[in-house]
N, C-alpha and C. Protein backbone atom coordinates (compact mmCIF):
# COMPACT_ATOMS: atom_id res chain seq x y z
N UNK A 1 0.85 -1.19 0.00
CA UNK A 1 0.00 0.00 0.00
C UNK A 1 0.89 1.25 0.00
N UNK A 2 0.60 2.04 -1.28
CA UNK A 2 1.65 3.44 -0.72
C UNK A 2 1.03 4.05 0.00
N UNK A 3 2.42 4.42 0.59
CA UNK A 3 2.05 5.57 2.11
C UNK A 3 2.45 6.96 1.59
N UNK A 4 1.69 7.80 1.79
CA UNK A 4 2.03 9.41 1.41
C UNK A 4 2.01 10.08 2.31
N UNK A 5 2.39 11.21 2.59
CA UNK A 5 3.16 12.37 3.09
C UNK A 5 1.98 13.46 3.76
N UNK A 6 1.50 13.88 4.32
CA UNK A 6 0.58 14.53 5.30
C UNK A 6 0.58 15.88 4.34
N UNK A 7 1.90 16.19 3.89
CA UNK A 7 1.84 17.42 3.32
C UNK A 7 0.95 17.88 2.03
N UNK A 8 0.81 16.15 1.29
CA UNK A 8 0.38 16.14 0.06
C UNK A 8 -1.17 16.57 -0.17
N UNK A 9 -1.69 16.87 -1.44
CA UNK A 9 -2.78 17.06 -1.48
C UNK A 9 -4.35 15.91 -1.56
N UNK A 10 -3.93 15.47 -1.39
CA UNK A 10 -4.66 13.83 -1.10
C UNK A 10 -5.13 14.33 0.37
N UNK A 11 -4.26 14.92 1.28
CA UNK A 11 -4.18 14.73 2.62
C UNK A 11 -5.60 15.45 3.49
N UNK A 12 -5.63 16.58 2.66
CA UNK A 12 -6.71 17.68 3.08
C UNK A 12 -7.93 17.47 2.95
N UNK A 13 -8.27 16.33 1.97
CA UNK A 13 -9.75 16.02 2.55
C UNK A 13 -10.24 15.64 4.18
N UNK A 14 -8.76 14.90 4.55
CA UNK A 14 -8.95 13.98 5.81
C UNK A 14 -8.49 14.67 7.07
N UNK A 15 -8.20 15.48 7.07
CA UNK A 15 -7.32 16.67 8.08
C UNK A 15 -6.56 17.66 7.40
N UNK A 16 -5.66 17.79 9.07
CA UNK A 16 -5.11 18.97 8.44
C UNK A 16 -3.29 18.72 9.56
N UNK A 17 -2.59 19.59 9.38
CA UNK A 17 -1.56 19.44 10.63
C UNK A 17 -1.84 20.76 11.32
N UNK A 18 -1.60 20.26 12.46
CA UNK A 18 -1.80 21.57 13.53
C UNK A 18 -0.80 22.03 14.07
N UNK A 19 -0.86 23.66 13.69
CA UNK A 19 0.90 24.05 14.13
C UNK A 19 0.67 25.13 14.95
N UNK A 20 -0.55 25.03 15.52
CA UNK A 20 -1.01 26.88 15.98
C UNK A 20 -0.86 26.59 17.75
N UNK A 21 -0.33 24.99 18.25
CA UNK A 21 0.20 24.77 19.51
C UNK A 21 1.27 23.65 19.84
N UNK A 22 2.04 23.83 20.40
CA UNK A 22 3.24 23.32 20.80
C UNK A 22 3.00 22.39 21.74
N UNK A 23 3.38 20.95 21.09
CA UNK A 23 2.96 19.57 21.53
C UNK A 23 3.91 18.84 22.00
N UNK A 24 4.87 19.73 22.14
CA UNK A 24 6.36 19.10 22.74
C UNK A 24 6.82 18.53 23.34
N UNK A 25 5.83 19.25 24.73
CA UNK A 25 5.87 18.45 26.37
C UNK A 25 4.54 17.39 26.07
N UNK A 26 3.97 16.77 25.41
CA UNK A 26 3.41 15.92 25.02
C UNK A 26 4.19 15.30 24.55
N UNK A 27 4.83 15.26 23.48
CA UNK A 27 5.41 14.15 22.60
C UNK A 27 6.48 13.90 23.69
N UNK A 28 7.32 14.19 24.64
CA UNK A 28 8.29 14.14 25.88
C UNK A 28 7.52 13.28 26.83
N UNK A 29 6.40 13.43 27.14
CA UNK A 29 5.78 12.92 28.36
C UNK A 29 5.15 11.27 27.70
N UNK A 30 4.91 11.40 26.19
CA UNK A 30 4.49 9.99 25.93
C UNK A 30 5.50 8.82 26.19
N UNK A 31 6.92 9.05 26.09
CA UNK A 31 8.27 8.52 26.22
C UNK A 31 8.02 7.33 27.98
N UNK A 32 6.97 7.79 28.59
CA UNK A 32 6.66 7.40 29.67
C UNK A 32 5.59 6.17 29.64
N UNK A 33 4.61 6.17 28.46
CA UNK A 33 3.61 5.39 28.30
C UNK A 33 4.26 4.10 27.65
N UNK A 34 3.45 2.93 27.98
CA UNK A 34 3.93 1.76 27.53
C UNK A 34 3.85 1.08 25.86
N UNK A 35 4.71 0.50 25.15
CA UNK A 35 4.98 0.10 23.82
C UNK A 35 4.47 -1.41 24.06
N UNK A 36 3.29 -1.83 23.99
CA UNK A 36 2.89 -3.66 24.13
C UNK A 36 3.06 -3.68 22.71
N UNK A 37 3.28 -5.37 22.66
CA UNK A 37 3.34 -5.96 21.63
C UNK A 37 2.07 -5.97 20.76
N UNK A 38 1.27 -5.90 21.06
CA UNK A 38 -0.61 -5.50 20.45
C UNK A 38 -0.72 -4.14 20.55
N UNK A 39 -1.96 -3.70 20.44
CA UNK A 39 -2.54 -2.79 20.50
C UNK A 39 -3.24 -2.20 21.58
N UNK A 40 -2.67 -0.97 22.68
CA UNK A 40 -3.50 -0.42 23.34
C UNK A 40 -4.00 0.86 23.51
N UNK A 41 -5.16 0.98 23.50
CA UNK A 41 -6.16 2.73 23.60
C UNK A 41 -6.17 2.76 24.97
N UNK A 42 -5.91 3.81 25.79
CA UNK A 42 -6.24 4.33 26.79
C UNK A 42 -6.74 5.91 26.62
N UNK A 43 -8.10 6.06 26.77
CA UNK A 43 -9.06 7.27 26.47
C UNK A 43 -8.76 8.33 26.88
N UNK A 44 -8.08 8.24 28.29
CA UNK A 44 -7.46 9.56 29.58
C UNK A 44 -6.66 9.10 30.15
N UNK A 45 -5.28 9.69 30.44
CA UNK A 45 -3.91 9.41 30.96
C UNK A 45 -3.57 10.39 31.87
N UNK A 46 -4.02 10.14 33.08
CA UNK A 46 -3.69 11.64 34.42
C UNK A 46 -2.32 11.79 33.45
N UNK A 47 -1.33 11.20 33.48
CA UNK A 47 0.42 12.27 33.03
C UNK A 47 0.27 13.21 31.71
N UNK A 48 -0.70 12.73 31.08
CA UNK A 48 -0.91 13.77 29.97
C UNK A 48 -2.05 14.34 30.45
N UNK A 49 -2.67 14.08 30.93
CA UNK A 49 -3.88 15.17 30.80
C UNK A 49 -3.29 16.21 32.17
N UNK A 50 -2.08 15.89 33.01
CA UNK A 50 -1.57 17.07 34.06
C UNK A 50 -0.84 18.12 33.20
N UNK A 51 -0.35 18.25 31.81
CA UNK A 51 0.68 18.90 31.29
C UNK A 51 0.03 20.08 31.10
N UNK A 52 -0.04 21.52 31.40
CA UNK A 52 -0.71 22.90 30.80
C UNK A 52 -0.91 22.83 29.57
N UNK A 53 -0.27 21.51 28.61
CA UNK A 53 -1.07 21.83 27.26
C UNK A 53 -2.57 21.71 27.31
N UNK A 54 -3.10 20.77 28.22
CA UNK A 54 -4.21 20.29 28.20
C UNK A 54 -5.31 21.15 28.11
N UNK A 55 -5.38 22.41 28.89
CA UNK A 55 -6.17 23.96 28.58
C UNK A 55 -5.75 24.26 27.31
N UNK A 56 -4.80 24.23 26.87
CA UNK A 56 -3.91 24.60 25.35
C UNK A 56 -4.87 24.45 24.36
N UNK A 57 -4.97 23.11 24.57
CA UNK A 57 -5.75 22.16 23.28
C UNK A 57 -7.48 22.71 23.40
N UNK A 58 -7.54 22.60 24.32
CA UNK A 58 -9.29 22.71 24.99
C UNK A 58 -9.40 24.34 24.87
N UNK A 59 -8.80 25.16 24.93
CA UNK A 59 -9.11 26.79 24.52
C UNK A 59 -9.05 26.58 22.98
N UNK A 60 -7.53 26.71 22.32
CA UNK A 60 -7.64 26.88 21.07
C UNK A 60 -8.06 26.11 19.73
N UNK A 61 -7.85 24.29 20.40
CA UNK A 61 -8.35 23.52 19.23
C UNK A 61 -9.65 23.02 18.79
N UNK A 62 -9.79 23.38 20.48
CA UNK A 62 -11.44 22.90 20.16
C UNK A 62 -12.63 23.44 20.80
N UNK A 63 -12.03 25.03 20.94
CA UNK A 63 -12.95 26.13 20.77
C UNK A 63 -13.82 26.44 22.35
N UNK A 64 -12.68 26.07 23.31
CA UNK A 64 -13.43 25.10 25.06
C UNK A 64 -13.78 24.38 25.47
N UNK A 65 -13.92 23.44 24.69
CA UNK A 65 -14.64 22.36 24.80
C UNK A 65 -14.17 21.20 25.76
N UNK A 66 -14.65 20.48 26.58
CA UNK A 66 -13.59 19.87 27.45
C UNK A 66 -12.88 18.58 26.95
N UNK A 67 -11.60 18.31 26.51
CA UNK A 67 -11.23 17.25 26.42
C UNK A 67 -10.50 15.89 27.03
N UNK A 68 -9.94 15.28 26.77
CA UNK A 68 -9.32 13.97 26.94
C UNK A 68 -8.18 13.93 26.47
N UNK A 69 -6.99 13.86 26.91
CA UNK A 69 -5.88 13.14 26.05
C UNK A 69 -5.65 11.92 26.78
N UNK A 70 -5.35 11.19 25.97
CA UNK A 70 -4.88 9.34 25.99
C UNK A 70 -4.10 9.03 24.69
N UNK A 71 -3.88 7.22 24.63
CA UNK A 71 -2.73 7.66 24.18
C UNK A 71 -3.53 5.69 23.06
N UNK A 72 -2.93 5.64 21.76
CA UNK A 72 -2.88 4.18 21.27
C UNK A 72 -1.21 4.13 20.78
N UNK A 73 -0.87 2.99 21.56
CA UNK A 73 0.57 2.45 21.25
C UNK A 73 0.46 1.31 21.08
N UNK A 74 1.43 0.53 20.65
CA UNK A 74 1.52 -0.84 20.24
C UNK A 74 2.32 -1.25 18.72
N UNK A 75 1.94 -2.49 18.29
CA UNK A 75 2.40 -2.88 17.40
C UNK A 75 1.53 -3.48 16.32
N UNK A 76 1.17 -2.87 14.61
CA UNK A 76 -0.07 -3.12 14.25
C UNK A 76 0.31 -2.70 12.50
N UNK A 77 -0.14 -3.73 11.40
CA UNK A 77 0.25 -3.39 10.22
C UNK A 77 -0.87 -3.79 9.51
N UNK A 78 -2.33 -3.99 10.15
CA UNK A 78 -3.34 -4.44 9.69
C UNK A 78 -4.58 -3.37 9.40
N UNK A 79 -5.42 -3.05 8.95
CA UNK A 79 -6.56 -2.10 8.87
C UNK A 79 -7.71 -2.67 10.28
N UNK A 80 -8.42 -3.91 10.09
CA UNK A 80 -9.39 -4.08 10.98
C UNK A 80 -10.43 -4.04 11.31
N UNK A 81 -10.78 -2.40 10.92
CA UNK A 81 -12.09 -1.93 11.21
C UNK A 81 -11.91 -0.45 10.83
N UNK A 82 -13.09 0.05 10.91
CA UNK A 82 -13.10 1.57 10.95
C UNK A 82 -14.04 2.23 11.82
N UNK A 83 -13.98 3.58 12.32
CA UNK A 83 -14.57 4.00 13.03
C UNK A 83 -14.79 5.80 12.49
N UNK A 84 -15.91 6.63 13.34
CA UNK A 84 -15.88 7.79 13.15
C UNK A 84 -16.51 8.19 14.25
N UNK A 85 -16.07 9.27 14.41
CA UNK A 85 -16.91 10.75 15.48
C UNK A 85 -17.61 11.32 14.99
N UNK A 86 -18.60 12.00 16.23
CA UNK A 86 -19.00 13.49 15.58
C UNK A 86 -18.35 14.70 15.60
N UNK A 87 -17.04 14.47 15.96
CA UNK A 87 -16.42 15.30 15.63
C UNK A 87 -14.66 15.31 15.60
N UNK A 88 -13.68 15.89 15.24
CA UNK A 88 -12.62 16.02 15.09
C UNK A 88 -11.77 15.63 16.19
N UNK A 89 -11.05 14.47 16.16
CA UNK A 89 -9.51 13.63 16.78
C UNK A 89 -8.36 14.60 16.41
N UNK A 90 -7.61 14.74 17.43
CA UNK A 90 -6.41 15.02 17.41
C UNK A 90 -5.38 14.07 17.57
N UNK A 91 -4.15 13.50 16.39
CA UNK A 91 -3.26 12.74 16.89
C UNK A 91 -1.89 13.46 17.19
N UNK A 92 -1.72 12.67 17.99
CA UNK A 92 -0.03 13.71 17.93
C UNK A 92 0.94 12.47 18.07
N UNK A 93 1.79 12.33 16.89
CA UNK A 93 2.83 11.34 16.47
C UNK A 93 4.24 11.51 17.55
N UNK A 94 4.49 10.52 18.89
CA UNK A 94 5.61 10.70 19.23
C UNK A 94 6.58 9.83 19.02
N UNK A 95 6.32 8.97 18.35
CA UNK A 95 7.19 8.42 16.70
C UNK A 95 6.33 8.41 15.83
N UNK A 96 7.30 7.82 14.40
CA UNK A 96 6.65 7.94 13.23
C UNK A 96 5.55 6.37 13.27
N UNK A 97 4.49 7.11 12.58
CA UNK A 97 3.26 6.69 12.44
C UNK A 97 2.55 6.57 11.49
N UNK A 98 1.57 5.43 10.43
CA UNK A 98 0.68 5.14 9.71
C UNK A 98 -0.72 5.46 10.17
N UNK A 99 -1.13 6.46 8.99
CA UNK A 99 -2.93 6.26 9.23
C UNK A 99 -3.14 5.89 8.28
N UNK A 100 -3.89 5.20 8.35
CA UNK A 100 -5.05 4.05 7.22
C UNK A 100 -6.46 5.64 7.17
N UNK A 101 -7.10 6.21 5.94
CA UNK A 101 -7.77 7.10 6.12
C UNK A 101 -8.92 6.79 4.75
N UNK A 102 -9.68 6.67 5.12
CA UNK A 102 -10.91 6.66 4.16
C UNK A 102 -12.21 8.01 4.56
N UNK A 103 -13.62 8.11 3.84
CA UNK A 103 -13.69 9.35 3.99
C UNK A 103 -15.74 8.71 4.36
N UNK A 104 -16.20 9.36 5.22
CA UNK A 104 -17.41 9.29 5.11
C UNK A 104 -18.38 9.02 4.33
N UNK A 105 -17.83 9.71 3.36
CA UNK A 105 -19.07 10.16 2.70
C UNK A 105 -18.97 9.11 0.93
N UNK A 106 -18.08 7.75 1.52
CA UNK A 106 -18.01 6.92 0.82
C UNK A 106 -18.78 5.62 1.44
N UNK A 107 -19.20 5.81 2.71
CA UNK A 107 -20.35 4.57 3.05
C UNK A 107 -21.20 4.57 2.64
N UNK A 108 -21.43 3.23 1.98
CA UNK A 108 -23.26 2.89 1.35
C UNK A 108 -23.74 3.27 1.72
N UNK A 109 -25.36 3.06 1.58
CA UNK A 109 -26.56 3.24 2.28
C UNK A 109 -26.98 2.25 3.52
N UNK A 110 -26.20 0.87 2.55
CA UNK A 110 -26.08 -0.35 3.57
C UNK A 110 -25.07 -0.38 4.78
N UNK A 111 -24.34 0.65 4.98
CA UNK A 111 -23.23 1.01 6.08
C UNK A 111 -22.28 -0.06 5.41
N UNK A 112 -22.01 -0.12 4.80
CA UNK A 112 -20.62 -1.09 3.79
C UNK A 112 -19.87 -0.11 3.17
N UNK A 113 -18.49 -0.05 3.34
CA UNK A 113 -17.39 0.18 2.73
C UNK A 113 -16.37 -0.26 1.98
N UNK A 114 -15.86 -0.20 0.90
CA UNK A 114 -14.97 -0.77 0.12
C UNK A 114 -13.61 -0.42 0.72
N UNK A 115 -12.90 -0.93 0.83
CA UNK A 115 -11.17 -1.20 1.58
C UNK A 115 -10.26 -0.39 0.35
N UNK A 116 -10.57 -0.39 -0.87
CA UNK A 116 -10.19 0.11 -2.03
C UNK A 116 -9.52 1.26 -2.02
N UNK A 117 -10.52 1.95 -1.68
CA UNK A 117 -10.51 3.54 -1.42
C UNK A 117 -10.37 4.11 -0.66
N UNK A 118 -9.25 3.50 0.52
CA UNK A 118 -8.60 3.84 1.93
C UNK A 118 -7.37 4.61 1.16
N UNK A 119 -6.66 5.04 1.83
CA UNK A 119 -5.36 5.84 1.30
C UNK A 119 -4.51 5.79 2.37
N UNK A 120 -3.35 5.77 2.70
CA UNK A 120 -2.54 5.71 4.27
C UNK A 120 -1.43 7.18 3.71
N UNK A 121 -1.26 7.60 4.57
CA UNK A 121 -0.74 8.63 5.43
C UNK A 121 0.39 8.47 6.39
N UNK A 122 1.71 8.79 6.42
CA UNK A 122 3.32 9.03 6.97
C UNK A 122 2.74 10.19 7.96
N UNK A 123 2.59 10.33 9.37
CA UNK A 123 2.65 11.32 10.20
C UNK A 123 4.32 11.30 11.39
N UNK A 124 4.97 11.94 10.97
CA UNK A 124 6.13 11.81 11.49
C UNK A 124 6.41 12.10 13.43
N UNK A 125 7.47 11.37 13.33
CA UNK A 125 6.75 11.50 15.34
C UNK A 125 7.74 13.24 15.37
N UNK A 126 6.97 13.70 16.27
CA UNK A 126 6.76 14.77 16.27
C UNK A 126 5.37 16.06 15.75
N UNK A 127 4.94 15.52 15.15
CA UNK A 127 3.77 16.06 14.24
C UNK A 127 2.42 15.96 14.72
N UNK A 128 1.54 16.75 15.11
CA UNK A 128 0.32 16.44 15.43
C UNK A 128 -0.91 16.77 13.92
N UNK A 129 -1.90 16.17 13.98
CA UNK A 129 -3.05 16.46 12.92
C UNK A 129 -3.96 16.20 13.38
N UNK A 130 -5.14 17.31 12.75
CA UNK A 130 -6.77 17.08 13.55
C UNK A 130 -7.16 16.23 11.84
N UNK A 131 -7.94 14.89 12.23
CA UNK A 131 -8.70 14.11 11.80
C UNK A 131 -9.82 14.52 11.71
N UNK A 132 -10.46 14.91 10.62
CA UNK A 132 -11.69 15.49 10.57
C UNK A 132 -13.39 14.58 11.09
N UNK A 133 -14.12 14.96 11.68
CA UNK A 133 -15.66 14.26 11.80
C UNK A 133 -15.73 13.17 10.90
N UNK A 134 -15.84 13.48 9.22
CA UNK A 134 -15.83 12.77 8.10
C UNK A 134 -14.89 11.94 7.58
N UNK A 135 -13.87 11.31 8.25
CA UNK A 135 -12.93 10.98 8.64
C UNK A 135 -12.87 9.26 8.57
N UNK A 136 -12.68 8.11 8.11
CA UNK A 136 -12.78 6.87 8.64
C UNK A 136 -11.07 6.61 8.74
N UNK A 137 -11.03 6.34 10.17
CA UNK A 137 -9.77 5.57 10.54
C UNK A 137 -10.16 4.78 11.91
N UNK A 138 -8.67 3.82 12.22
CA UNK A 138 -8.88 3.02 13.17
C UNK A 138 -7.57 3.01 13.75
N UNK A 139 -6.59 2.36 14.44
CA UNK A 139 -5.68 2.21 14.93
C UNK A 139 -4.26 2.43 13.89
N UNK A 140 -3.51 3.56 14.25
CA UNK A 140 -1.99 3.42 13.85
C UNK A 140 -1.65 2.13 13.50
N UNK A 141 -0.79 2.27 12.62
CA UNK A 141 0.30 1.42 12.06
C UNK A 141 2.18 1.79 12.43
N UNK A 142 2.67 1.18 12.54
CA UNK A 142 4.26 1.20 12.78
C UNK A 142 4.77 0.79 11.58
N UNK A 143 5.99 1.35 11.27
CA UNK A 143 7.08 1.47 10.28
C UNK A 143 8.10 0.36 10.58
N UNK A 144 8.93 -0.86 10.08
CA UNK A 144 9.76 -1.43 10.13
C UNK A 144 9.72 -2.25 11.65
N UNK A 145 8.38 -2.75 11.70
CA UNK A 145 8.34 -3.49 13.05
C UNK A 145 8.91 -3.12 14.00
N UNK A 146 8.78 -1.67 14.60
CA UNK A 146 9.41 -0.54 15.28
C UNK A 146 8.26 -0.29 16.23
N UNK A 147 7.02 -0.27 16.02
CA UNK A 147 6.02 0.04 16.79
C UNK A 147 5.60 1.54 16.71
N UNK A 148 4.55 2.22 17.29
CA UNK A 148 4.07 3.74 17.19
C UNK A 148 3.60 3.58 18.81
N UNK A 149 3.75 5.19 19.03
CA UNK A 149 2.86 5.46 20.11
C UNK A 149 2.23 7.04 19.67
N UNK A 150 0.88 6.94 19.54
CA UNK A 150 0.41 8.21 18.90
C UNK A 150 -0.50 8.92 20.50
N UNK A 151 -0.58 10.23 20.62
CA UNK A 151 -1.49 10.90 21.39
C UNK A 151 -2.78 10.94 21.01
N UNK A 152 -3.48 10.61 21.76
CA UNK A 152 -5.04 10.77 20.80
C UNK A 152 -5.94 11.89 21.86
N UNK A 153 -6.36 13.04 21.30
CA UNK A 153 -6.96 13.58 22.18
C UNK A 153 -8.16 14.05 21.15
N UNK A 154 -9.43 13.53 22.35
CA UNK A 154 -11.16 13.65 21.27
C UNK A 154 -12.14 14.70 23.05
N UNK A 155 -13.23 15.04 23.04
CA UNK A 155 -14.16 15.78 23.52
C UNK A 155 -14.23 15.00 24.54
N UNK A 156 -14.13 15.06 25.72
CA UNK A 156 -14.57 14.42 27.13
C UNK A 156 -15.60 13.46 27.39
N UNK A 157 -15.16 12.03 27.30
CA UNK A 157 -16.09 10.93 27.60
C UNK A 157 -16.42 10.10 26.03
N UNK A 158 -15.41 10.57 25.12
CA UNK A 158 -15.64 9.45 24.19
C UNK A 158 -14.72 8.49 24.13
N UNK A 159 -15.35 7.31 23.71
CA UNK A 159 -15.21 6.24 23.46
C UNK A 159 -15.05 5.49 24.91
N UNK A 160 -16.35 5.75 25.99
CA UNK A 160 -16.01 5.53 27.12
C UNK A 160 -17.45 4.17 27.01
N UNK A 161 -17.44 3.56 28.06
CA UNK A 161 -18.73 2.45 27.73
C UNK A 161 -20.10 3.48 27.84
N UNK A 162 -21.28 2.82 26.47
CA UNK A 162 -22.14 3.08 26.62
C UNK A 162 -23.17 2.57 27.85
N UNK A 163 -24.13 3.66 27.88
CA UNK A 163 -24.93 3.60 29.01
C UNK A 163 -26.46 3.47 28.99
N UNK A 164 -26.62 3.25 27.42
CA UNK A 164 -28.34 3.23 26.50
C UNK A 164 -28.00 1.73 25.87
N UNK A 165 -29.64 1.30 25.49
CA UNK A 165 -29.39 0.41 24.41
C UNK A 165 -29.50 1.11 23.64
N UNK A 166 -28.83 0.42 22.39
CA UNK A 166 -28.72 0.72 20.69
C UNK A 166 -29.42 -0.56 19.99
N UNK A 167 -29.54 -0.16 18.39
CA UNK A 167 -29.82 -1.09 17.60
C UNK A 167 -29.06 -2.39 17.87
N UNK A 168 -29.40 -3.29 17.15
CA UNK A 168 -28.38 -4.73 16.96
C UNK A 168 -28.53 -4.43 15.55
N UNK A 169 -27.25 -5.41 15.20
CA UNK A 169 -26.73 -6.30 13.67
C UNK A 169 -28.00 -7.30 13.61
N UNK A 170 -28.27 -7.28 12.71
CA UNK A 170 -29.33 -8.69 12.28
C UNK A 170 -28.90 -9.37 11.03
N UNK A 171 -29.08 -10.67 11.21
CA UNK A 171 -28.35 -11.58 10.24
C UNK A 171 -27.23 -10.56 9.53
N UNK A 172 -25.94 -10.11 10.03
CA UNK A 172 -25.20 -9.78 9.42
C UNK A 172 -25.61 -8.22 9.25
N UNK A 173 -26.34 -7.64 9.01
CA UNK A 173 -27.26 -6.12 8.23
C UNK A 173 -27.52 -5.21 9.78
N UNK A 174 -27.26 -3.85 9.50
CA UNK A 174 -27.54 -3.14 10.16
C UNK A 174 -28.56 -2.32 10.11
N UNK A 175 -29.59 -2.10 11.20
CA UNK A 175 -30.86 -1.95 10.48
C UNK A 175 -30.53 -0.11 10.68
N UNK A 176 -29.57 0.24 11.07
CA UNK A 176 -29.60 2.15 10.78
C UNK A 176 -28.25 2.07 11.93
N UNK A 177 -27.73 3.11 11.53
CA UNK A 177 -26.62 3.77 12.02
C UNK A 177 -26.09 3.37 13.76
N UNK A 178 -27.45 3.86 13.81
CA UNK A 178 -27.36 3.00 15.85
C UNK A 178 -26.72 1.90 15.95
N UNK A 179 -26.79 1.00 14.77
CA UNK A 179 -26.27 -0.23 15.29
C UNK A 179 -24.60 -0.23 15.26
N UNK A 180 -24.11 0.64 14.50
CA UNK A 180 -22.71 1.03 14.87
C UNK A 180 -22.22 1.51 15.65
N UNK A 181 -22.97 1.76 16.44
CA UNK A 181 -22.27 2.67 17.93
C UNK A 181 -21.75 1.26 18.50
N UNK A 182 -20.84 1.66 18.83
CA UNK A 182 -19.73 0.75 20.24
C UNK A 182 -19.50 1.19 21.34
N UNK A 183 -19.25 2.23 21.89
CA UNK A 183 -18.66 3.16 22.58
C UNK A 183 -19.50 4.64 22.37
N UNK A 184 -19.25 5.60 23.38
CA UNK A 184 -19.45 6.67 23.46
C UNK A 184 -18.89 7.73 22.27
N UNK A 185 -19.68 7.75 21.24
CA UNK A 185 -18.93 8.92 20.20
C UNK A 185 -18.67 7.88 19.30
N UNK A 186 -18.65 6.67 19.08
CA UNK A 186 -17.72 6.18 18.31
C UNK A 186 -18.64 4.98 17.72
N UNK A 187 -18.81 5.49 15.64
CA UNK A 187 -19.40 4.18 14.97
C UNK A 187 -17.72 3.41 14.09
N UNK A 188 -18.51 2.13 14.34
CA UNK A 188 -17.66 1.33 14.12
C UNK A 188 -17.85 0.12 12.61
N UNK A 189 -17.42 0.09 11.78
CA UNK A 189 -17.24 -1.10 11.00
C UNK A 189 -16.18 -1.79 10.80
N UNK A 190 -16.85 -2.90 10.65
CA UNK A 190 -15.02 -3.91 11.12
C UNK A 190 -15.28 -4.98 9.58
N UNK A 191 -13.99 -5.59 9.87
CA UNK A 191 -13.86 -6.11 8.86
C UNK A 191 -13.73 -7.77 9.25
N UNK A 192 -14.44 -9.02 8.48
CA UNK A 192 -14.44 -9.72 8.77
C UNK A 192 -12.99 -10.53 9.54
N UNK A 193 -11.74 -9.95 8.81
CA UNK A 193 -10.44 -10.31 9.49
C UNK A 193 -10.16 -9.72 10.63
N UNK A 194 -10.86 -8.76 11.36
CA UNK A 194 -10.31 -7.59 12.30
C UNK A 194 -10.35 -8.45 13.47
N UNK A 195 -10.65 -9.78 13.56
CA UNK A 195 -11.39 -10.22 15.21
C UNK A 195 -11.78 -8.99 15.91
N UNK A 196 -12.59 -9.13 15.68
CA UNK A 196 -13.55 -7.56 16.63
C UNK A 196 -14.54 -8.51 17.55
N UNK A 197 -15.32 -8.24 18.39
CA UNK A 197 -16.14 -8.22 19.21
C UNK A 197 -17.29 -9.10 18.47
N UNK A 198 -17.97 -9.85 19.22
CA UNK A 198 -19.39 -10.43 18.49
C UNK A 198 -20.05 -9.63 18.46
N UNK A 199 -21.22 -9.66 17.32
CA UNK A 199 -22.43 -8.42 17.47
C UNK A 199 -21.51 -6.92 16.74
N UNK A 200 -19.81 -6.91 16.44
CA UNK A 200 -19.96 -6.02 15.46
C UNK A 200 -20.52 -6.05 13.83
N UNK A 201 -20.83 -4.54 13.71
CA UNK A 201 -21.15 -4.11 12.11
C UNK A 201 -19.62 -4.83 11.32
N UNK A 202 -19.95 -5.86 10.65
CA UNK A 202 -18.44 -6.39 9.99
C UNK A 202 -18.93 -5.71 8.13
N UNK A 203 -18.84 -4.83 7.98
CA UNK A 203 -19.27 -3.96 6.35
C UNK A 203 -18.02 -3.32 5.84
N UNK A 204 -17.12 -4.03 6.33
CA UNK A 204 -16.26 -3.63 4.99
C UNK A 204 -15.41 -4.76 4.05
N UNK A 205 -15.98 -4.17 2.79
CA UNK A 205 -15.69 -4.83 1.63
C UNK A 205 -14.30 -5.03 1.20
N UNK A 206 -13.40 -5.94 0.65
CA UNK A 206 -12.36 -6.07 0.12
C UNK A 206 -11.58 -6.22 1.43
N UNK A 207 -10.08 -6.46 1.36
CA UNK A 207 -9.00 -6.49 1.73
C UNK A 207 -9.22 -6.35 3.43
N UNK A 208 -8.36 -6.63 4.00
CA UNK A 208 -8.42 -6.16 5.28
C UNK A 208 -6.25 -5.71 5.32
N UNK A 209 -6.35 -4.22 4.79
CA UNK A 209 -5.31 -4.21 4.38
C UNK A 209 -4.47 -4.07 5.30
N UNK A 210 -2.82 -3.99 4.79
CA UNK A 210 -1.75 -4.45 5.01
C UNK A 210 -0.89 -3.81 4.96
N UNK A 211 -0.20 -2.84 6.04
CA UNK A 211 1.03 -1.64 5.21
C UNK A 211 2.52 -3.19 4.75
């Protein structure tokens, strides 16, 4: 799969890089969080969320709004699944990092996606980017079996356990959008290779790709 460059114009449908705050003592303080051999999300991290960037981000990036920083590290060269918000992720690369990025407004009607028309993305460690709402991604990828640890900071209390029922999957089919919720903020389609959870939306078509 080619990987392209954040800078390129491919890139701007899916974000953007954010240079209007200094993520420094972030990318310093991740050096502390753990590298597992799999994959781990942690939603809120007291050591990052104590750093004064944390007002930083929550005044200027996201307009006051209260957020979360946490962190996904690990080791991962697979796609899986996809997911989206209602609104804009911040990653911040404290090594170099793969996003797998596809775009909203390419899901069926049937909540099915084609794997085709994903595109991946080089975010260099050091570098932060806001991931737009319209946005489909899922977990970092690592470069040369090296591993990533990316910052992930989203709006206070997502992707935390839900507390409503939602739709179900039926024979395979989702009968409306509800049934993709997983989490707080967060729809999900997975891919039959992703081992995901029983009872996920598994709608995406083709490949379950591969950097």
């Amino acid at each position: 799969m080619e990987i392209k460059k954040i800078t390129d114009a491919a890139f701007k449908k899916y974000g953007r890089i954010v240079d209007n705050v200094d993520f420094s003592a972030l990318v310093e303080k991740m050096a502390e969080t753990p590298l597992p051999e799999g994959v781990a999300y942690e939603p809120s991290v007291q050591i990052l969320e104590d750093l004064p960037l944390m007002q930083d981000i929550s005044v200027t990036v996201y307009g006051e709004m209260p957020v979360q920083i946490g962190y996904c590290n690990g080791h991962n060269t697979l796609l899986n699944a996809l997911e989206y918000h209602r609104d804009s992720e911040i990653n911040v690369a404290a090594t170099d990092a793969v996003l797998m990025l596809g775009l909203l407004q390419d899901v069926e009607d049937d909540f099915t996606y084609d794997t085709a028309k994903m595109e991946a993305f080089l975010v260099p460690a050091g570098t932060a980017v806001e991931i737009y709402a319209t946005t489909l991604h899922y977990a970092p990828c690592g470069l040369d079996n090296k591993g990533f640890k990316v910052a992930i900071i989203l709006p206070r209390g997502t992707n935390y356990p839900l507390k409503s029922a939602h739709a179900k999957v039926v024979n395979g089919k989702a009968p409306n959008e509800d049934a993709l919720i997983t989490a707080v903020n967060k729809w999900l389609i997975g891919h039959a290779e992703g081992g995901l959870d029983e009872g996920t939306f598994l709608g995406l078509k083709g490949e379950n790709l591969q950097l």
